[in-house]
Protein backbone atom coordinates (compact mmCIF):
# COMPACT_ATOMS: atom_id res chain seq x y z
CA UNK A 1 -6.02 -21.13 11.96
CA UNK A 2 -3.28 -18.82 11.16
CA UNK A 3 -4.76 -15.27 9.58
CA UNK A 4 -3.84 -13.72 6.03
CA UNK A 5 -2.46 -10.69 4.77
CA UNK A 6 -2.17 -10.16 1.38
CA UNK A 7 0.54 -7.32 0.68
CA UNK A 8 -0.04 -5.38 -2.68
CA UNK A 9 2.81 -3.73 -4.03
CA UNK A 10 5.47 -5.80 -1.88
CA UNK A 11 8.75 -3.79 -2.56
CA UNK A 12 11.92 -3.94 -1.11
CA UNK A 13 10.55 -0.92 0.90
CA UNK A 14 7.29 -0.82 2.92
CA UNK A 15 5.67 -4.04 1.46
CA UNK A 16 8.65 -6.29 2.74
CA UNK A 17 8.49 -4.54 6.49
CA UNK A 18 4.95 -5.23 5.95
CA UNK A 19 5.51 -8.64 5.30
CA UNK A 20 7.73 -9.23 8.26
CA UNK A 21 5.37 -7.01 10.58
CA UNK A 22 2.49 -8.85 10.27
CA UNK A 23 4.42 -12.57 9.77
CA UNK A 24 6.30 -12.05 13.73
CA UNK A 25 2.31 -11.60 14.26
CA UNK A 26 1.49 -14.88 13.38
CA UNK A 27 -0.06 -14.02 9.97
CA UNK A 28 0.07 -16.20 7.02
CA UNK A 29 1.68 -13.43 4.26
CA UNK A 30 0.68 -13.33 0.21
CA UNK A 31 3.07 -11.20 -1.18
CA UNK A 32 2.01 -9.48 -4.65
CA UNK A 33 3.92 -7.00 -7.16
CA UNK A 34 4.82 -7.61 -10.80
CA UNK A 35 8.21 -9.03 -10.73
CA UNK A 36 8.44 -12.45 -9.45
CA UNK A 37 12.10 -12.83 -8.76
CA UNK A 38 12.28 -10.17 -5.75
CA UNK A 39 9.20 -11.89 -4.58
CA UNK A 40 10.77 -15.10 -4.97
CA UNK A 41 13.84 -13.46 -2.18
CA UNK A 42 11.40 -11.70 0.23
CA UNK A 43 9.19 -15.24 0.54
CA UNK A 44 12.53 -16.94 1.31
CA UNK A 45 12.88 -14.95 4.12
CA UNK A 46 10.34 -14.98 5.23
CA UNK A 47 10.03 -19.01 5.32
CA UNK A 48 13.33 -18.74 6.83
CA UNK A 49 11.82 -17.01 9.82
CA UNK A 50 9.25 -19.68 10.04
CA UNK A 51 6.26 -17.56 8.27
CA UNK A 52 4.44 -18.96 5.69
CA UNK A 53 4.41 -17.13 2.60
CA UNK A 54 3.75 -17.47 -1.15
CA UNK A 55 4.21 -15.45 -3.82
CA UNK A 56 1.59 -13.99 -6.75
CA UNK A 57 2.84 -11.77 -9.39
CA UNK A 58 0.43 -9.14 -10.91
CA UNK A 59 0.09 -5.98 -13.16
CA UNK A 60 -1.87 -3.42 -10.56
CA UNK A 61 -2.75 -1.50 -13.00
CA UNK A 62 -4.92 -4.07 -15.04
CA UNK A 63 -7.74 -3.40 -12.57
CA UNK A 64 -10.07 -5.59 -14.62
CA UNK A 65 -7.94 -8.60 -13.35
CA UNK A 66 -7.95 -8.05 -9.35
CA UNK A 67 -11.24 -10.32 -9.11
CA UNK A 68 -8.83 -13.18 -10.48
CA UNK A 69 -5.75 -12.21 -8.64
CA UNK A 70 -7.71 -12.58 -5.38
CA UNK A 71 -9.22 -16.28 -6.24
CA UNK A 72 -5.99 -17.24 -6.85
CA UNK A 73 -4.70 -16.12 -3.26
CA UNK A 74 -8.58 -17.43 -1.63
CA UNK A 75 -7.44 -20.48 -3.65
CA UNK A 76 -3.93 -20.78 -1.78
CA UNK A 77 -4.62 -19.16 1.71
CA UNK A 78 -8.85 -19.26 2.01
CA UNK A 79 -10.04 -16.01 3.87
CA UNK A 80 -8.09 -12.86 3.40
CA UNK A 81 -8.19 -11.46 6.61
CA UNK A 82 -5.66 -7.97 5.85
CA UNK A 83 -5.52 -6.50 2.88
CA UNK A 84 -2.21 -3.83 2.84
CA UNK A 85 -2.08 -2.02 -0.48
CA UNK A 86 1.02 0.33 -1.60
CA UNK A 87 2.67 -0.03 -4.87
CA UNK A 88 5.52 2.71 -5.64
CA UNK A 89 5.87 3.86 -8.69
CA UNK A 90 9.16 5.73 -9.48
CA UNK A 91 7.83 7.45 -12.25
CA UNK A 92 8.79 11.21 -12.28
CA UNK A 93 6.10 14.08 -10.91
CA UNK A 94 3.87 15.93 -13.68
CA UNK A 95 2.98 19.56 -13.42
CA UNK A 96 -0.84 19.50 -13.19
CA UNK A 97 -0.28 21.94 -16.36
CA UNK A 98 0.79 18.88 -18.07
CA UNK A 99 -1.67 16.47 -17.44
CA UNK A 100 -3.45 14.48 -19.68
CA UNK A 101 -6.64 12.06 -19.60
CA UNK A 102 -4.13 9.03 -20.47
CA UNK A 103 -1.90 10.00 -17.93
CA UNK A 104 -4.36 10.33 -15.51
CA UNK A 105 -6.03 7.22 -16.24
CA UNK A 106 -2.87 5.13 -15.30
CA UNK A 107 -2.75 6.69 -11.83
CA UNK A 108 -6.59 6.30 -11.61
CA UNK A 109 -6.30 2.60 -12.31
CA UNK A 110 -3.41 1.84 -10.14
CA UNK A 111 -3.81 4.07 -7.13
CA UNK A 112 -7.57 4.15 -6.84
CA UNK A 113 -9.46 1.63 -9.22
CA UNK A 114 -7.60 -1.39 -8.11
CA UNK A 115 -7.60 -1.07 -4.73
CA UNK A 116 -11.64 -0.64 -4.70
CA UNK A 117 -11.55 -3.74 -6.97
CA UNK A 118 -9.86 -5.69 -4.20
CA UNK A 119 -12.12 -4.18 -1.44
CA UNK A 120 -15.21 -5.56 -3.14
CA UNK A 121 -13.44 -8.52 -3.97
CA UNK A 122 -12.88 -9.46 -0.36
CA UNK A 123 -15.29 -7.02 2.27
CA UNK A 124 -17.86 -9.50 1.67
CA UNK A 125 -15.99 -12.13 4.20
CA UNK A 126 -14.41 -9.61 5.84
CA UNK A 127 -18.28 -8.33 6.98
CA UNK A 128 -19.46 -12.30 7.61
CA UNK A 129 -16.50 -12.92 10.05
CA UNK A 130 -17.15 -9.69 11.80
CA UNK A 131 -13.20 -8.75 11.45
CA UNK A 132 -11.10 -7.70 9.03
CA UNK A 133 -8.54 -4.88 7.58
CA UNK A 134 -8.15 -2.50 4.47
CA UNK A 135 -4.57 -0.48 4.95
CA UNK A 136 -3.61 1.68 2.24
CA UNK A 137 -0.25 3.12 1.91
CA UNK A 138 0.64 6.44 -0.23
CA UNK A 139 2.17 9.70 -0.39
CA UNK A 140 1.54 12.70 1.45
CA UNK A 141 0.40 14.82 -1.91
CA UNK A 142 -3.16 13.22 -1.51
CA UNK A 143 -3.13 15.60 1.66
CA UNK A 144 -1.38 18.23 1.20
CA UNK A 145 -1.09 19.41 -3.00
CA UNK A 146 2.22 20.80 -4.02
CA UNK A 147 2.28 23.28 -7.51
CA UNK A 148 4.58 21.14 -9.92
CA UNK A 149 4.15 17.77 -7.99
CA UNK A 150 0.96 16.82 -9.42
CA UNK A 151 0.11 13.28 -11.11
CA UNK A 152 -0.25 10.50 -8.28
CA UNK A 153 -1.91 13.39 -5.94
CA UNK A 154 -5.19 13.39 -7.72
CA UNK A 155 -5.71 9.54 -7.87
CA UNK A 156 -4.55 9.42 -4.29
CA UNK A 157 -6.53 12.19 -2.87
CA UNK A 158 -9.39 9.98 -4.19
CA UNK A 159 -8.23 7.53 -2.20
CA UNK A 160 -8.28 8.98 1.14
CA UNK A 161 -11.85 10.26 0.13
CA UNK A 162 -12.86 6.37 -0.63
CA UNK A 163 -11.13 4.89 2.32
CA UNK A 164 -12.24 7.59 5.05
CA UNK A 165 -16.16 6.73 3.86
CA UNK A 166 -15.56 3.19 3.90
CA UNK A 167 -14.18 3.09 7.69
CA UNK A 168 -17.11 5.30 8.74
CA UNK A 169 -19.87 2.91 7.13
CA UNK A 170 -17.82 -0.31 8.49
CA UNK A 171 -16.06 0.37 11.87
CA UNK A 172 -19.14 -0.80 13.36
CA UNK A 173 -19.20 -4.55 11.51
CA UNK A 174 -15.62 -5.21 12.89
CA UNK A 175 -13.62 -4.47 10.22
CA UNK A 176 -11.52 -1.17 9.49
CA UNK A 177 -9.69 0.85 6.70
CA UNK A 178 -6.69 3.30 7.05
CA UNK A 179 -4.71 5.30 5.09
CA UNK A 180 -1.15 5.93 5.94
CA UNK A 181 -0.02 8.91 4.23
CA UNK A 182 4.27 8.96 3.66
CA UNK A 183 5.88 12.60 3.98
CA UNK A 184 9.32 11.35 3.35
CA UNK A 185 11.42 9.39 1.24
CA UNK A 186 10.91 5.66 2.46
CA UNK A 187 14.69 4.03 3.00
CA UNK A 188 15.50 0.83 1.08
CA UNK A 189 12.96 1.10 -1.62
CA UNK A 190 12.86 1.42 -5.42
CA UNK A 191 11.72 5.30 -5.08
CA UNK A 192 13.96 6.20 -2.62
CA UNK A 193 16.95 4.52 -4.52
CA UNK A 194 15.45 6.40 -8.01
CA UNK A 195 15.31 10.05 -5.92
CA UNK A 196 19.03 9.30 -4.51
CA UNK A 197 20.55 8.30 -7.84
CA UNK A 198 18.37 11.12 -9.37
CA UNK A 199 16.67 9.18 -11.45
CA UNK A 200 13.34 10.35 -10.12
CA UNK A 201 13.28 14.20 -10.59
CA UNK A 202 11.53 15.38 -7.77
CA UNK A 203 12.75 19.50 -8.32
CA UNK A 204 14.11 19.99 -4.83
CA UNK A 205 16.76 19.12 -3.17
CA UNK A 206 17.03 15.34 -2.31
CA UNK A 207 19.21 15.98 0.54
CA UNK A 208 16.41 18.33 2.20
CA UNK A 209 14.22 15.61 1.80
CA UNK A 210 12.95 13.53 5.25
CA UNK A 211 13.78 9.77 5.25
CA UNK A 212 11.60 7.45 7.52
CA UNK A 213 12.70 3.37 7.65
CA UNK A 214 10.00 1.21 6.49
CA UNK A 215 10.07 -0.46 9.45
CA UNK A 216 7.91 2.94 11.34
CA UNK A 217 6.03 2.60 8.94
CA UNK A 218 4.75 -0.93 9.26
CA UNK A 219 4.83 -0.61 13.13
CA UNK A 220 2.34 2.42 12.38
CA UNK A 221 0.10 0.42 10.38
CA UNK A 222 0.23 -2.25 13.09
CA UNK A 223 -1.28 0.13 15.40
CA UNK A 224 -3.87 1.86 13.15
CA UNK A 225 -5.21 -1.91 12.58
CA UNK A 226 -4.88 -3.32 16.27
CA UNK A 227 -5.75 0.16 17.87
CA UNK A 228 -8.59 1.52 15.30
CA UNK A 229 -8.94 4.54 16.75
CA UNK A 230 -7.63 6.80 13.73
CA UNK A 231 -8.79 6.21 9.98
CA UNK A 232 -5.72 8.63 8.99
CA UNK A 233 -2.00 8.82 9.76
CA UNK A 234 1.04 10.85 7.97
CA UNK A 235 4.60 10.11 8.81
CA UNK A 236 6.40 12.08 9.82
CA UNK A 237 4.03 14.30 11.12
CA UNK A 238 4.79 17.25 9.07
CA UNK A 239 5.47 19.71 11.41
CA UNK A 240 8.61 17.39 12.15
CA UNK A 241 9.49 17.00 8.48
């Protein structure tokens, strides 16, 4: 039987190369994000290049309703053999000075909370089959902190810490997690398109900005997954941003 991925967070950006990355793979593909109409496109392409796919639309940050959200894919696909999780959000930077609890909370939830949530939703079959994948996707800030840029980098650099641990206590059951940090705008999706338009104030100049397609990006996941020798990748490497 055909495996699973379930892509959280599938954008026009990185989820749908995702999607298409793993599906020329042979996986089955359950594509997630909270509007259903783009979903509705990206499945029909998918279908169209003989993948099997089906759609699931969700709130992220309504962590207290992942364990549902993953019966409901069990329910359509059975095992869950990949998990990929990167939702973009294209809301604006805050200066750390400007931080609040609430604020913090939402990036907490969505960035960190949720994607535990799933993990203990589905490690436990992951761990009986002896194989399995936990790929998160984020930005580069979880690594590397920039002064006026802060918001998402807290809640991510929690992240890493969560999903470095997890690879080191699991690596030896057969199953792996990764985290893919992005140092550059990501071509094709919703932030990239909100930075251009300048929508999404990022306070430097958008044209001295990196770009990478989505595409790397997915072919780098591919390889953190197949390969497993790495729990940690940033693209571009930042020495070539």
């Amino acid at each position: 039987m055909s495996k699973t991925i379930a892509v959280f967070g599938a954008g026009s950006g990185l989820g749908s190369s995702i999607a298409h990355r793993f599906g020329r793979e042979g996986y089955r593909v359950a594509l997630v994000a909270r509007r259903r109409a783009p979903l509705d496109g990206l499945a029909a392409r998918l279908r169209a290049e003989g993948v099997e796919a089906d759609v699931f639309t969700a709130d992220l940050t309504r962590t207290a309703e992942i364990p549902a959200l993953i019966g409901q894919i069990m329910d359509r696909f059975g095992a869950i053999d990949v998990v990929e999780y990167a939702p973009i959000t294209t809301e604006p930077f805050t200066p750390a000075t400007q931080l609040d609890a609430a604020k913090v909370q939402h990036y907490v939830n969505l960035y960190l909370l949720t994607p535990v949530e799933i993990v203990r939703a589905v490690l436990p079959g992951m761990l009986d089959r002896g194989d399995g994948g936990i790929l998160i996707g984020q930005g580069v800030s979880a690594v590397h902190p920039t002064p006026f840029m802060s918001g998402v980098g807290p809640a991510m650099a929690a992240a890493r810490n969560y999903v470095q641990t997890l690879n080191g206590e699991i690596a030896d059951q057969g199953v792996y997690a990764g985290v893919l940090h992005v140092a550059a705008m990501i071509k094709g999706s919703a932030g990239y398109d909100a930075m251009v338009s300048g929508e999404l104030p990022t306070g430097m100049d958008v044209a001295q900005i990196p770009t990478v397609h989505p595409d790397d990006l997915a072919d780098t996941m591919w390889a953190m997954l197949t390969k497993r020798d790495r729990a940690e990748a940033i693209v571009p490497a930042l020495g070539d941003a």
